[in-house]
Protein backbone atom coordinates (compact mmCIF):
# COMPACT_ATOMS: atom_id res chain seq x y z
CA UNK A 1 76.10 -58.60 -237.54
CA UNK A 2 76.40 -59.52 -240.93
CA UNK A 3 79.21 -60.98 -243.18
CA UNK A 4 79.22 -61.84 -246.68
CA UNK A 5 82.87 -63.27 -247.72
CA UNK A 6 83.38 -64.27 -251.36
CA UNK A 7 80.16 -65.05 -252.29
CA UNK A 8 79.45 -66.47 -256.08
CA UNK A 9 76.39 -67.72 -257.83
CA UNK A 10 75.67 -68.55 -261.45
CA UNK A 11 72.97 -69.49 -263.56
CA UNK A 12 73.49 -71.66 -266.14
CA UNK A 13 77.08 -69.26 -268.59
CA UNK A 14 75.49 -65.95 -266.76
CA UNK A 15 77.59 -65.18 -263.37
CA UNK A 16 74.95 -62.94 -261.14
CA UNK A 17 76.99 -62.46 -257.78
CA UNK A 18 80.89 -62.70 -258.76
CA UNK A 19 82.90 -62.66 -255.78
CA UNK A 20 81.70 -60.01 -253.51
CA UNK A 21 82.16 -59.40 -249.76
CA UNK A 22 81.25 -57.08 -247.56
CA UNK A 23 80.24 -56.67 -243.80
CA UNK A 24 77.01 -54.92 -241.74
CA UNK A 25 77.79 -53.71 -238.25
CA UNK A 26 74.85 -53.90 -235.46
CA UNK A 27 72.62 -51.45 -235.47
CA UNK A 28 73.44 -49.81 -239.15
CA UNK A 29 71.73 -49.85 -242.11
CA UNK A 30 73.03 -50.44 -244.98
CA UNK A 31 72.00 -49.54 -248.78
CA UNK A 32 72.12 -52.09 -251.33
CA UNK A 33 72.41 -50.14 -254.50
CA UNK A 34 73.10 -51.09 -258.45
CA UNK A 35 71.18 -51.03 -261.49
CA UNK A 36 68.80 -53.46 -262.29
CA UNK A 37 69.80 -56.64 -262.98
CA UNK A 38 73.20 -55.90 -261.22
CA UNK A 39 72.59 -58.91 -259.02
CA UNK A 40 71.63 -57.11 -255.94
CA UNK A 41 68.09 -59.76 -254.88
CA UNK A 42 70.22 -63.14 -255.74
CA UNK A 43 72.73 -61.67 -253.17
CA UNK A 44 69.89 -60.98 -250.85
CA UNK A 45 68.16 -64.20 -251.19
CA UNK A 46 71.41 -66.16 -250.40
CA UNK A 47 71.80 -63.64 -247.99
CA UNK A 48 68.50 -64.83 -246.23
CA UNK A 49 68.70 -68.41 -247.05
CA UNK A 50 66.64 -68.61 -250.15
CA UNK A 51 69.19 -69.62 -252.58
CA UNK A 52 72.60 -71.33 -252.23
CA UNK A 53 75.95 -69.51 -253.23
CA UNK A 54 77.95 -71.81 -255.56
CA UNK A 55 80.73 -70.82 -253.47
CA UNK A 56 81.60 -68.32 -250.23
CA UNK A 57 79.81 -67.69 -246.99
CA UNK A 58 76.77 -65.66 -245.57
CA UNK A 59 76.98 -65.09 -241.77
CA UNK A 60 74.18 -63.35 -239.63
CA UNK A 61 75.44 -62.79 -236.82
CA UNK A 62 78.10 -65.29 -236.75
CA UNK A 63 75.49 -68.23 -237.97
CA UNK A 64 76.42 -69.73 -241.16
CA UNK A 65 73.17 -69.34 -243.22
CA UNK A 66 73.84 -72.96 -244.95
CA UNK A 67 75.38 -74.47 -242.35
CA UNK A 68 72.44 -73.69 -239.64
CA UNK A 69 69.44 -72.17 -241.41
CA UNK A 70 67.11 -72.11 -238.78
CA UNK A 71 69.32 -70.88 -236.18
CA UNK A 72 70.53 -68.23 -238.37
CA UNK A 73 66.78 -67.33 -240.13
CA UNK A 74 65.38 -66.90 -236.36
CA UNK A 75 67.71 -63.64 -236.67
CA UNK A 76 66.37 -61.94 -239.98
CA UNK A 77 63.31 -60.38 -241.01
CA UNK A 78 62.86 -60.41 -244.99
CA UNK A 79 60.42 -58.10 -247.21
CA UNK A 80 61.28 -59.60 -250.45
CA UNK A 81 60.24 -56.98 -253.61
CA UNK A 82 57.05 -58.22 -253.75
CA UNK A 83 55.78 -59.50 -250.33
CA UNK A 84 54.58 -62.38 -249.73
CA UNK A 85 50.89 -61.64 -248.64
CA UNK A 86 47.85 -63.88 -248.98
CA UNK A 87 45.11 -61.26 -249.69
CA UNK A 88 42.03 -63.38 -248.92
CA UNK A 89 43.49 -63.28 -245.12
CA UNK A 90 42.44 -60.52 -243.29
CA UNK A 91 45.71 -58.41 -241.80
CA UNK A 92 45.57 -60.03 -238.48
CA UNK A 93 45.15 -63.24 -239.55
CA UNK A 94 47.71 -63.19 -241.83
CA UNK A 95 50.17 -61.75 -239.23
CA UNK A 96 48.81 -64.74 -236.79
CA UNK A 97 49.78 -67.30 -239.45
CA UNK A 98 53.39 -66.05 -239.61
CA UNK A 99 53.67 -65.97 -236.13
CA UNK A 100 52.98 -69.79 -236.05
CA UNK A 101 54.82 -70.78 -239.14
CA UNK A 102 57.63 -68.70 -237.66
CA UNK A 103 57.24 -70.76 -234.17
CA UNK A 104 57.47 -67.55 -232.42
CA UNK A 105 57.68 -67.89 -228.87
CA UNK A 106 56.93 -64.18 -227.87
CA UNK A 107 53.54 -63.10 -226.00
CA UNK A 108 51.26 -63.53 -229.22
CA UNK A 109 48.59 -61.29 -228.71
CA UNK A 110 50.92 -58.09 -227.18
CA UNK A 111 53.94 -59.22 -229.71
CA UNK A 112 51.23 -58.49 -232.87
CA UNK A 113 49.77 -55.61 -231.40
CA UNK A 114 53.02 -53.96 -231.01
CA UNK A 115 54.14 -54.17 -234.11
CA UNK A 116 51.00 -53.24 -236.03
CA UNK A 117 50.99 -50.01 -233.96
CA UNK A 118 55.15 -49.39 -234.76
CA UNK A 119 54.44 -49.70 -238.53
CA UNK A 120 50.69 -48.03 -238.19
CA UNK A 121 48.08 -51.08 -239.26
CA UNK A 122 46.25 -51.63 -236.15
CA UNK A 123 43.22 -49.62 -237.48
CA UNK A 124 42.76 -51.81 -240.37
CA UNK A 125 43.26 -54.97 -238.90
CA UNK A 126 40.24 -56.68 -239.61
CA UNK A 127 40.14 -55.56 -243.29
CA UNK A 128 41.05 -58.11 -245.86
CA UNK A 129 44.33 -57.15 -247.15
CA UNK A 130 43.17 -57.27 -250.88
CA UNK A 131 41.09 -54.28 -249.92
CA UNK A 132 43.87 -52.11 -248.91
CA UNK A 133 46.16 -49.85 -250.99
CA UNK A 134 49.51 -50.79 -252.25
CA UNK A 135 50.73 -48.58 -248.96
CA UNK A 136 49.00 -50.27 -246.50
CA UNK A 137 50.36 -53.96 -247.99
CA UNK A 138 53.98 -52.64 -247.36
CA UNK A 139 53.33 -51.77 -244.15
CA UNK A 140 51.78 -55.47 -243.69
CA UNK A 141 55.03 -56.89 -245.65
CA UNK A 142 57.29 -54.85 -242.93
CA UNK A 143 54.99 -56.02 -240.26
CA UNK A 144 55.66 -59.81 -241.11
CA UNK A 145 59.04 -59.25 -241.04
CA UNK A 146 59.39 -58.26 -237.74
CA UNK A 147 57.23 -60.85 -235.98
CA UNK A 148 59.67 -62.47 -233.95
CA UNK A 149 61.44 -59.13 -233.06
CA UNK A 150 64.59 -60.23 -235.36
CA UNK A 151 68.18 -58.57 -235.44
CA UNK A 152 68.24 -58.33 -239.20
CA UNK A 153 65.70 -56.76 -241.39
CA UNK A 154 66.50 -57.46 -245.28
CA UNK A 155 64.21 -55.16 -247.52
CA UNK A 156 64.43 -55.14 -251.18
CA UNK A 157 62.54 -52.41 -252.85
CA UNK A 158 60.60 -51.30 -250.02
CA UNK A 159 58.70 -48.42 -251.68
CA UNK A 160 58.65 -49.24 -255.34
CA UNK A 161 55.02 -48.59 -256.89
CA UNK A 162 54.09 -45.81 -254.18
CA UNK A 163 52.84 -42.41 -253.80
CA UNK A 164 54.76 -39.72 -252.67
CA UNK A 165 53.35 -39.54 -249.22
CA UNK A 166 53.68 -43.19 -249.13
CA UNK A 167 57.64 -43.28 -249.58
CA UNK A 168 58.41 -40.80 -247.02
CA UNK A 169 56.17 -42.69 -244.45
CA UNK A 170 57.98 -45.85 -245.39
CA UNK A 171 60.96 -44.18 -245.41
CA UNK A 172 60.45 -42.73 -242.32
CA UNK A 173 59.40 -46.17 -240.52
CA UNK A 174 62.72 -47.87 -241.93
CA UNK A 175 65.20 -45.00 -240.31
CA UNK A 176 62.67 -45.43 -236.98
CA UNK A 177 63.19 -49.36 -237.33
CA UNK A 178 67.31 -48.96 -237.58
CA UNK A 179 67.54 -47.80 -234.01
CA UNK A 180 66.53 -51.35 -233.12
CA UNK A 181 67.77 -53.42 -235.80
CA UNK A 182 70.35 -53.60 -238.13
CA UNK A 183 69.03 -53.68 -241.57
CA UNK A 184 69.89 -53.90 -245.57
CA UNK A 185 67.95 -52.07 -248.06
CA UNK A 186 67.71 -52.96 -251.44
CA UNK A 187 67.03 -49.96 -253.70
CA UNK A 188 68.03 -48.22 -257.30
CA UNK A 189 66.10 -45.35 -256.20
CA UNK A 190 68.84 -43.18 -255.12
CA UNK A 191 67.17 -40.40 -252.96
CA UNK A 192 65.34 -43.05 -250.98
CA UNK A 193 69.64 -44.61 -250.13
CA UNK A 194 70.93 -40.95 -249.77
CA UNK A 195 67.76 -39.80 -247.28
CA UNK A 196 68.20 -43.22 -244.91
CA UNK A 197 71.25 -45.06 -245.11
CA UNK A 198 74.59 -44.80 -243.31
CA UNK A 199 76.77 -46.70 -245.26
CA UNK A 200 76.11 -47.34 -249.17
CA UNK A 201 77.67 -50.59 -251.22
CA UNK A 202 77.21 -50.34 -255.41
CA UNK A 203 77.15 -53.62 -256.97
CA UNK A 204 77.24 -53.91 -260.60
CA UNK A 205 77.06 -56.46 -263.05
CA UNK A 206 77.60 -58.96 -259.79
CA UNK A 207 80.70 -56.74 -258.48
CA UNK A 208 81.09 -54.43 -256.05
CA UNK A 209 82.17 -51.24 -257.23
CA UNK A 210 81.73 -49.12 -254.02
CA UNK A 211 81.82 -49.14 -250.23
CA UNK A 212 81.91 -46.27 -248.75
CA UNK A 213 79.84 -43.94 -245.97
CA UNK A 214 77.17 -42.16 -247.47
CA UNK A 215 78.48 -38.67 -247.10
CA UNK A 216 81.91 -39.97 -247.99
CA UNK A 217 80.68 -41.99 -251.54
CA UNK A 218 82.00 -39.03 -253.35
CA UNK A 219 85.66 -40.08 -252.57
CA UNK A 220 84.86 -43.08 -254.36
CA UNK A 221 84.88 -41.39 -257.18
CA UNK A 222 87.08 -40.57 -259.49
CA UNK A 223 86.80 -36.98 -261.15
CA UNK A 224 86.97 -33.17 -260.82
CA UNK A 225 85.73 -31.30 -258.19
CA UNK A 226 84.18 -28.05 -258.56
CA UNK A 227 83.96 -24.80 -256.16
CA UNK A 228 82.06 -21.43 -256.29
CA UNK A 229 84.79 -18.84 -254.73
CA UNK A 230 83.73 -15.38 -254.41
CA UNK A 231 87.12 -13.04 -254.94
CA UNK A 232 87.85 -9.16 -254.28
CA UNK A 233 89.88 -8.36 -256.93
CA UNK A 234 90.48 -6.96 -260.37
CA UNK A 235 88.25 -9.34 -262.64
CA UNK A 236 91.06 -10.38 -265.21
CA UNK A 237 94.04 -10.46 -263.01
CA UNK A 238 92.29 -13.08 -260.20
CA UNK A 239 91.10 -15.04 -263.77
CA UNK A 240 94.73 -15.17 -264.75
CA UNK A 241 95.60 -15.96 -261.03
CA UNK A 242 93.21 -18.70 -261.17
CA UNK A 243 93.82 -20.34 -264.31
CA UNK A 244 97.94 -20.69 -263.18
CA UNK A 245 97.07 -22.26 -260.11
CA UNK A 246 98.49 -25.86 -260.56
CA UNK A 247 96.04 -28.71 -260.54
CA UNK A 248 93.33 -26.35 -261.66
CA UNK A 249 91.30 -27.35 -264.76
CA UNK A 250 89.36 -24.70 -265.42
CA UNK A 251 88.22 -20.94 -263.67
CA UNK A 252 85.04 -18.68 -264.87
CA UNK A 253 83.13 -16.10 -264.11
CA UNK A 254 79.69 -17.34 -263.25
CA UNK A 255 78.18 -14.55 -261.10
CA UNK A 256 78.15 -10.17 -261.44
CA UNK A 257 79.76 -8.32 -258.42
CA UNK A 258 78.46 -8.04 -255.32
CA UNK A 259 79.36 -4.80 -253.37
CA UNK A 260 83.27 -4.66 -254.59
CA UNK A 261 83.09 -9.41 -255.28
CA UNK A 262 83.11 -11.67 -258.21
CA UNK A 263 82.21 -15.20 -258.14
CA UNK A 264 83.90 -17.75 -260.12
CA UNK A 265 83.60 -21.42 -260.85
CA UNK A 266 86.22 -23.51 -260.34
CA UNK A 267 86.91 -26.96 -261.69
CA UNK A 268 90.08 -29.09 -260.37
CA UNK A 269 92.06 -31.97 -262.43
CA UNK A 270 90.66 -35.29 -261.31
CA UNK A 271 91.22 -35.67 -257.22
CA UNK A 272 92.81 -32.58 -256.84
CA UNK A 273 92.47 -30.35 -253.87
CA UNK A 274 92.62 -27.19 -255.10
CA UNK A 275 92.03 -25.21 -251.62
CA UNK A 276 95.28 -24.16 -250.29
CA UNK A 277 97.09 -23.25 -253.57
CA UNK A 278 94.19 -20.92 -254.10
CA UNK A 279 94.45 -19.44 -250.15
CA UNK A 280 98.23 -18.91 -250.88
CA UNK A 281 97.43 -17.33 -254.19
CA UNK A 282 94.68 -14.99 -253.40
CA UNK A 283 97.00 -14.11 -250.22
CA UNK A 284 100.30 -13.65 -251.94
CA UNK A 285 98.34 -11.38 -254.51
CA UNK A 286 96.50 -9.23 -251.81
CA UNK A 287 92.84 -10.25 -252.85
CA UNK A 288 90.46 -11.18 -249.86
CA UNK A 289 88.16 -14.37 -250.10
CA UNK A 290 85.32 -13.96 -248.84
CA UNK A 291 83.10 -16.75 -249.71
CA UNK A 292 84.35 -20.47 -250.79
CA UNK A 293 81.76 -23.47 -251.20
CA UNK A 294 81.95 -26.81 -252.75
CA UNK A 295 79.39 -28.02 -255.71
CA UNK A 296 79.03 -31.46 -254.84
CA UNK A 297 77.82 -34.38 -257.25
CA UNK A 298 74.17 -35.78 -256.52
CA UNK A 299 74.59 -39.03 -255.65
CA UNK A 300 72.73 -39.55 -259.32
CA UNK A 301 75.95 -38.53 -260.47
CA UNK A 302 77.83 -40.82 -258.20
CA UNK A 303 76.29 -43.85 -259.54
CA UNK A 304 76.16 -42.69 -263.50
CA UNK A 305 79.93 -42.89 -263.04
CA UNK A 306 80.95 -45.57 -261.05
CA UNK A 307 78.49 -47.44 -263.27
CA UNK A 308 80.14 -46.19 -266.51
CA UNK A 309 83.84 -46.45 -264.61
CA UNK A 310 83.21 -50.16 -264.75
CA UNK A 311 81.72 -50.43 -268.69
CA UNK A 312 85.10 -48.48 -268.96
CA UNK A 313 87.02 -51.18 -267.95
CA UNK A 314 85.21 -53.59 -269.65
CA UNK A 315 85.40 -52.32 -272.81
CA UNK A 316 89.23 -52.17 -272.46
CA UNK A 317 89.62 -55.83 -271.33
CA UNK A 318 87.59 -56.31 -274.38
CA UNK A 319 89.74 -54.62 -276.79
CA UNK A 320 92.91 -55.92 -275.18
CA UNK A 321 91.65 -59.21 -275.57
CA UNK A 322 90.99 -58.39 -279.82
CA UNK A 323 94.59 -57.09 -280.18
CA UNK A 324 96.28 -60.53 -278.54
């Protein structure tokens, strides 16, 4: 539904979007991640026609977005970071003005009712939208982006500046809008990516630096893994046992006995499955495991190092660059 091949933009020495690629399938949604000022709206506002790449292509669904804007733009739905509301417009007024500038050919008065009950502002329709709460202008901000009924919604930084109770109703009205429409969200809130999103891409400093499923961005990641195992068995012989097994980096005691068990903690070298060596151990040795569970990385932790992975590499090129 979406394709973004080699795209590149620049302002003036300072490279923003360097290269990247990267595809949305129908009826997925996708989250946009990377630190601030890793490039992430420039990409979105080529993606949506509101900047030009120096070089590469945007496709929604199989439109180029340069080539035929307005065929292509009839397909997406955009909530920029800070919408684009005129506050001295009452809500449906406002929505009525999109409609037209979006020559939207849908029943008007149904189309606009519909989709200020999906995203809940019927009731305050008449109200002038500077009166309402930052909450309720979101939901107006969502509710211009779907007049039209597009296949692509584009949000960047949906719920930044709300409440609590505010993000998980957003949130919630995002994960009900991708069983409709296939969307991108633009976030560095992390939770927000981990609680909606199927598929997550990292961008830093203008590069990708992940791709991967959301429950499988761990294996993006390079590092140890770590394992709570609770052992029957003499207390210094398994901790011997342990510490021989190869591949493992480090095994401790982290809990007291339960009935006749001890738990341990165990760390692996870097991508190391450490699983069946310790079955065949424990087994060889006669000690029953009865409890094994993995201590997975938030995806906090995710991002802290695929973001520092890539100052890593900088720092080298860098340095190799001083020595020549």
């Amino acid at each position: 539904m979406i394709e973004i091949n080699d795209i590149r933009k620049s302002y003036g020495d300072k490279r923003a979007v360097d290269g990247i690629s990267f595809k949305v399938n129908e009826g997925e949604i996708l989250g946009f991640l990377g630190p601030n000022g890793a490039g992430k709206s420039t990409t979105l506002n080529i993606i949506t026609g509101y900047l030009s790449a120096d070089s590469g292509v945007a496709k929604i669904d199989g439109t180029d977005i340069l080539a035929e804007p307005i065929k292509a733009k009839k397909d997406i739905g955009f909530l920029p970071e800070i919408p684009p509301l005129y506050l001295e417009m009452t809500v449906l007024e406002y929505l009525n003005f999109v409609y037209d500038l979006n020559g939207c050919k849908l029943p008007r008065k149904q189309h606009l009712k519909e989709i200020c009950e999906v995203v809940k502002i019927w009731d305050v329709g008449h109200r002038l939208i500077k009166n309402l709460s930052k909450g309720y202008r979101q939901r107006v901000g969502i509710a211009q982006a779907l007049i039209g009924n597009p296949k692509v919604l584009i949000f960047d930084e949906p719920t930044i500046g709300l409440d609590p109770r505010q993000i998980i109703e957003i949130r919630n009205l995002i994960k009900m809008l991708g069983r409709e429409h296939t969307i991108i969200l633009s976030t560095h809130i992390l939770p927000e990516v981990q609680a909606v999103c199927d598929r997550i891409v990292v961008i830093n400093k203008g590069k990708i630096v992940a791709d991967e499923k959301t429950e499988d961005l761990i294996n993006a990641v390079d590092g140890s893994r770590k394992l709570v195992a609770k052992i029957v068995g003499p207390e210094d012989e398994v901790l011997k046992a342990l510490r021989s097994i190869g591949g493992m980096k480090s095994a401790d005691v982290i809990g007291k006995r339960d009935t006749d068990s001890v738990s341990y903690l165990l760390e692996s070298e870097d991508r190391i499955d450490i699983r069946k060596p310790l079955f065949y151990t424990l087994s060889s040795k006669g000690w029953p495991l009865i409890g094994l569970e993995g201590v997975e990385l938030s995806l906090e932790d995710i991002f802290i190092r695929l973001v520092g992975k890539e100052k890593e590499k900088e720092t080298a090129k860098k340095l190799k660059r001083g020595v020549k």
